[in-house]
C-alpha atoms as a PDB file:
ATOM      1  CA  UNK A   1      58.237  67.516  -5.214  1.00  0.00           C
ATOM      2  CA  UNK A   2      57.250  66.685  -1.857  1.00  0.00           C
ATOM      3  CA  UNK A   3      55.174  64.287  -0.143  1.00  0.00           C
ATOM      4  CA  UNK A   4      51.948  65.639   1.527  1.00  0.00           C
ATOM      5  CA  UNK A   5      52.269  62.660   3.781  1.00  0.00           C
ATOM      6  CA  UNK A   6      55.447  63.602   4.732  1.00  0.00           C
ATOM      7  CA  UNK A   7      54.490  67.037   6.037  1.00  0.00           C
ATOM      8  CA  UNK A   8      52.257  65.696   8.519  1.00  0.00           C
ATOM      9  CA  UNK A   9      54.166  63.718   9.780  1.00  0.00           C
ATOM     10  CA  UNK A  10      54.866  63.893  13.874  1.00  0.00           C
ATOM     11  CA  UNK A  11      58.550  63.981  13.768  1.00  0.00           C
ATOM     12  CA  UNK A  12      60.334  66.904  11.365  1.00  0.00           C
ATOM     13  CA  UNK A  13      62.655  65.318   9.167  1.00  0.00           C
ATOM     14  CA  UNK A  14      61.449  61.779  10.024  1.00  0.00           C
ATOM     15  CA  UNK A  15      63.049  60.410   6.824  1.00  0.00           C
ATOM     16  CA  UNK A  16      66.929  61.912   8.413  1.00  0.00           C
ATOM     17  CA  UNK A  17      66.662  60.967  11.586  1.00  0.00           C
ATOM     18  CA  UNK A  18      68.899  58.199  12.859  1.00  0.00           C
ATOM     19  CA  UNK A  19      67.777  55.233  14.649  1.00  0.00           C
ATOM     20  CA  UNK A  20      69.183  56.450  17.560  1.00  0.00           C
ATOM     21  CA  UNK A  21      67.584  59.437  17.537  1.00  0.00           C
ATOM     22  CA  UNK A  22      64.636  58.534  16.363  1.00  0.00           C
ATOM     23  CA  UNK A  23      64.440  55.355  19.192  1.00  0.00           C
ATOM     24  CA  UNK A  24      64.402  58.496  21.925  1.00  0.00           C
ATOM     25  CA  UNK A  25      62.126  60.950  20.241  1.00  0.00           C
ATOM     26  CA  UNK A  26      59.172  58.076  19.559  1.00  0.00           C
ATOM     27  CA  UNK A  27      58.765  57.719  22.987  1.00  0.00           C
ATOM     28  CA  UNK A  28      56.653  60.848  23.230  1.00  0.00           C
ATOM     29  CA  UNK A  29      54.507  60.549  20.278  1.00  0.00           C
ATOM     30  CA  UNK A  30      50.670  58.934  20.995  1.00  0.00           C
ATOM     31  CA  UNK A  31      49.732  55.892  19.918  1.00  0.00           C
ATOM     32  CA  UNK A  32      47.936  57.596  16.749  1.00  0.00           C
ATOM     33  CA  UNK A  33      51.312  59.332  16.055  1.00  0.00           C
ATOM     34  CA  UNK A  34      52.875  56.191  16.134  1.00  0.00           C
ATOM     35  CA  UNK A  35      50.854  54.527  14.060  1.00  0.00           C
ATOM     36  CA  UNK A  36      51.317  56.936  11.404  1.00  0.00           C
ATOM     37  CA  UNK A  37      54.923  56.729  11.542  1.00  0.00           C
ATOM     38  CA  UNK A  38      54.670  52.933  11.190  1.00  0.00           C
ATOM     39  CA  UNK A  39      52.404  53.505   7.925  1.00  0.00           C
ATOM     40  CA  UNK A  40      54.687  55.905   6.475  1.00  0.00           C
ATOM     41  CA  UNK A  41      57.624  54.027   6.900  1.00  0.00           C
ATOM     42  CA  UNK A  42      55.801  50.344   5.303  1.00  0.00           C
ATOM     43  CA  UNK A  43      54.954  52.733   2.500  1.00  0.00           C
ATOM     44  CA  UNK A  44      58.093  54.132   1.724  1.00  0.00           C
ATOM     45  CA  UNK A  45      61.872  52.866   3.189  1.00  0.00           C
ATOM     46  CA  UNK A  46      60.071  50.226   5.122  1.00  0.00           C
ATOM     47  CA  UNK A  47      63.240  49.197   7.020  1.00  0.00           C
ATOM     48  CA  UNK A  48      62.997  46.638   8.986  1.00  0.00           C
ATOM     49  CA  UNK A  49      64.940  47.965  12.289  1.00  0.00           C
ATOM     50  CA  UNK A  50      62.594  50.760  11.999  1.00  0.00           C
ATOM     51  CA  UNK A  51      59.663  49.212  11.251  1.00  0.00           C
ATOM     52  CA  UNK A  52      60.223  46.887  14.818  1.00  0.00           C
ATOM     53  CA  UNK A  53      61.138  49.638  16.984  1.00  0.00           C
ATOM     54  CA  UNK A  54      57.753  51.247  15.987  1.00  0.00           C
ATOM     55  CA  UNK A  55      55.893  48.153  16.118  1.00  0.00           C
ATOM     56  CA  UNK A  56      57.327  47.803  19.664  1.00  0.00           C
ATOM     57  CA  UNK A  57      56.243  51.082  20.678  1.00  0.00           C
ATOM     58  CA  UNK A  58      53.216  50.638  19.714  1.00  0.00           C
ATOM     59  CA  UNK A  59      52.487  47.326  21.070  1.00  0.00           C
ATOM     60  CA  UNK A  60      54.127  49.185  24.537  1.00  0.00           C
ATOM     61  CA  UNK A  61      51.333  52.166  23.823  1.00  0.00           C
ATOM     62  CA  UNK A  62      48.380  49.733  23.422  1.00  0.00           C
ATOM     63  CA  UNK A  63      49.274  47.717  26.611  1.00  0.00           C
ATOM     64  CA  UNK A  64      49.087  50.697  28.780  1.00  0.00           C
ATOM     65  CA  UNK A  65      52.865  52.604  28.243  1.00  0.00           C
ATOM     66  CA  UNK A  66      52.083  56.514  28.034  1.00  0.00           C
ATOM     67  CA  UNK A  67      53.931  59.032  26.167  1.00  0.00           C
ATOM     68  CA  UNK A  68      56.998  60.695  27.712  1.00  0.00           C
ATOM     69  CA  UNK A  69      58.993  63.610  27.260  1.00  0.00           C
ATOM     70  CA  UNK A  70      61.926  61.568  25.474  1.00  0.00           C
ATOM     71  CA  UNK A  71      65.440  62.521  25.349  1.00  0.00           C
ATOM     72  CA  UNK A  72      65.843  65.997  24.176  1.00  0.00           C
ATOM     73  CA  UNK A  73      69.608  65.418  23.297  1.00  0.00           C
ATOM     74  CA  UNK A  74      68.850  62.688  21.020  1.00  0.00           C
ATOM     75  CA  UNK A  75      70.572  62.518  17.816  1.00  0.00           C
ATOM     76  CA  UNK A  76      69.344  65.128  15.452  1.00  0.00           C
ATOM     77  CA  UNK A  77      70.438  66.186  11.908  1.00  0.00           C
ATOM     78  CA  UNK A  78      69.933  69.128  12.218  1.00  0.00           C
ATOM     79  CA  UNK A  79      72.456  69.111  15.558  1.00  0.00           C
ATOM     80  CA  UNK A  80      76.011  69.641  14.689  1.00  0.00           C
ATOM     81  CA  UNK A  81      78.216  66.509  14.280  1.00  0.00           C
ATOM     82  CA  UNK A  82      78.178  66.961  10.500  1.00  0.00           C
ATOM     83  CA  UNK A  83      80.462  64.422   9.578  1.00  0.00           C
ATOM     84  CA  UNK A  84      81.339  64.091   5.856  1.00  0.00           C
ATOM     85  CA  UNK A  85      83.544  63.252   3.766  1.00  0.00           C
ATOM     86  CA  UNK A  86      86.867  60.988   4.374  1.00  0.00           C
ATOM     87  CA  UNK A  87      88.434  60.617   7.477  1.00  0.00           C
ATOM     88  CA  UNK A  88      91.317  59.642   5.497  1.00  0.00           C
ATOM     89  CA  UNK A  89      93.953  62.294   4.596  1.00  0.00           C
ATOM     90  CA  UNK A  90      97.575  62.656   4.270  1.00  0.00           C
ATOM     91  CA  UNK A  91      98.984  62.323   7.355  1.00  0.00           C
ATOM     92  CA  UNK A  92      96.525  59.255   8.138  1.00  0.00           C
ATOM     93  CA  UNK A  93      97.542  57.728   4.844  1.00  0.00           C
ATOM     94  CA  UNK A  94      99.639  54.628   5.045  1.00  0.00           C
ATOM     95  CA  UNK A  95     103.164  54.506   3.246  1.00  0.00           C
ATOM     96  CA  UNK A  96     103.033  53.411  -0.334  1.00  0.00           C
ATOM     97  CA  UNK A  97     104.364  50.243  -0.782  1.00  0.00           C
ATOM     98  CA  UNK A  98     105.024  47.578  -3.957  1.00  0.00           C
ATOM     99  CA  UNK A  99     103.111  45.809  -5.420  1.00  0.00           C
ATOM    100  CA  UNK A 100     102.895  42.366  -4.524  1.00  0.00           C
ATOM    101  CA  UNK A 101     106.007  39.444  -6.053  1.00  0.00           C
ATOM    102  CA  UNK A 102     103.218  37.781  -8.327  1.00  0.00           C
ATOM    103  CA  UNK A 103     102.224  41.055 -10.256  1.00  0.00           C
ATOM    104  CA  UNK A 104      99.222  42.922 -11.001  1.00  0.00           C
ATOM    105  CA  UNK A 105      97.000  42.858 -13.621  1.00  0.00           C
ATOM    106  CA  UNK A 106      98.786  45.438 -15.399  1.00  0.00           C
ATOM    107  CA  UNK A 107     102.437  44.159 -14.892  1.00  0.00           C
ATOM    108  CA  UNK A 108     102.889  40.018 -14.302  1.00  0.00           C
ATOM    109  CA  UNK A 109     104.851  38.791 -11.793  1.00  0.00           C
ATOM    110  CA  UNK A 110     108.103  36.887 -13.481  1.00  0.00           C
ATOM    111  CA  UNK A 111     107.792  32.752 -13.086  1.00  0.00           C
ATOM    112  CA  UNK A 112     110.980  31.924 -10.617  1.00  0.00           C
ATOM    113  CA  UNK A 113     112.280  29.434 -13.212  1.00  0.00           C
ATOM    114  CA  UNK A 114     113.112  25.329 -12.255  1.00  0.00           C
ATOM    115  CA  UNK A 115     113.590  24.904  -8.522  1.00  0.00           C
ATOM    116  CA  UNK A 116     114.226  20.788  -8.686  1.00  0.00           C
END
């Protein structure tokens, strides 16, 4: 089901967007636009880096900032980069090696005897 909220919401895909991106793109949302961000967010993830960098915006709005065209290229999900998944495959897998002289759980390592 999906919010209502949600879909009125100033930037599409708000809840995907990374802070990166999203750092870029609030800088041409009003100060009303903002503010509704900053509600949204305190009702729902409310994370805390997020929840600052709005604040901050906003405080910047009310003190006389305007709104500017932000950075286009800023990080979008819906922009390629879709990284999933491992990184780790079988060429970038190290060697297998032993298990270590004291033993794991499943096999005990063997005492060394008397060393006097």
């Amino acid at each position: 089901m999906t919010d209502p909220i949600r879909s009125t919401l100033p930037l599409p895909d708000y809840d995907h967007l990374p802070i990166g991106g999203l750092e870029s793109r609030v800088r041409s949302l009003t100060e009303e636009e903002v503010e509704s961000l900053l509600t949204y967010e305190q009702a729902h993830a409310d994370r805390l880096p997020v929840t600052e960098l709005l604040s901050a915006r906003l405080e910047q709005l009310r003190t006389g900032a305007e709104p500017t065209s932000g950075d286009p290229g800023a990080l979008r999900p819906e922009q390629g980069g879709h990284r999933t998944g491992s990184p780790v495959s079988p060429a970038t897998s190290p060697q297998p090696f032993s298990p270590p002289p004291h033993g794991t759980p499943d096999q005990r390592g063997k005492p060394k005897g008397d060393r006097t």
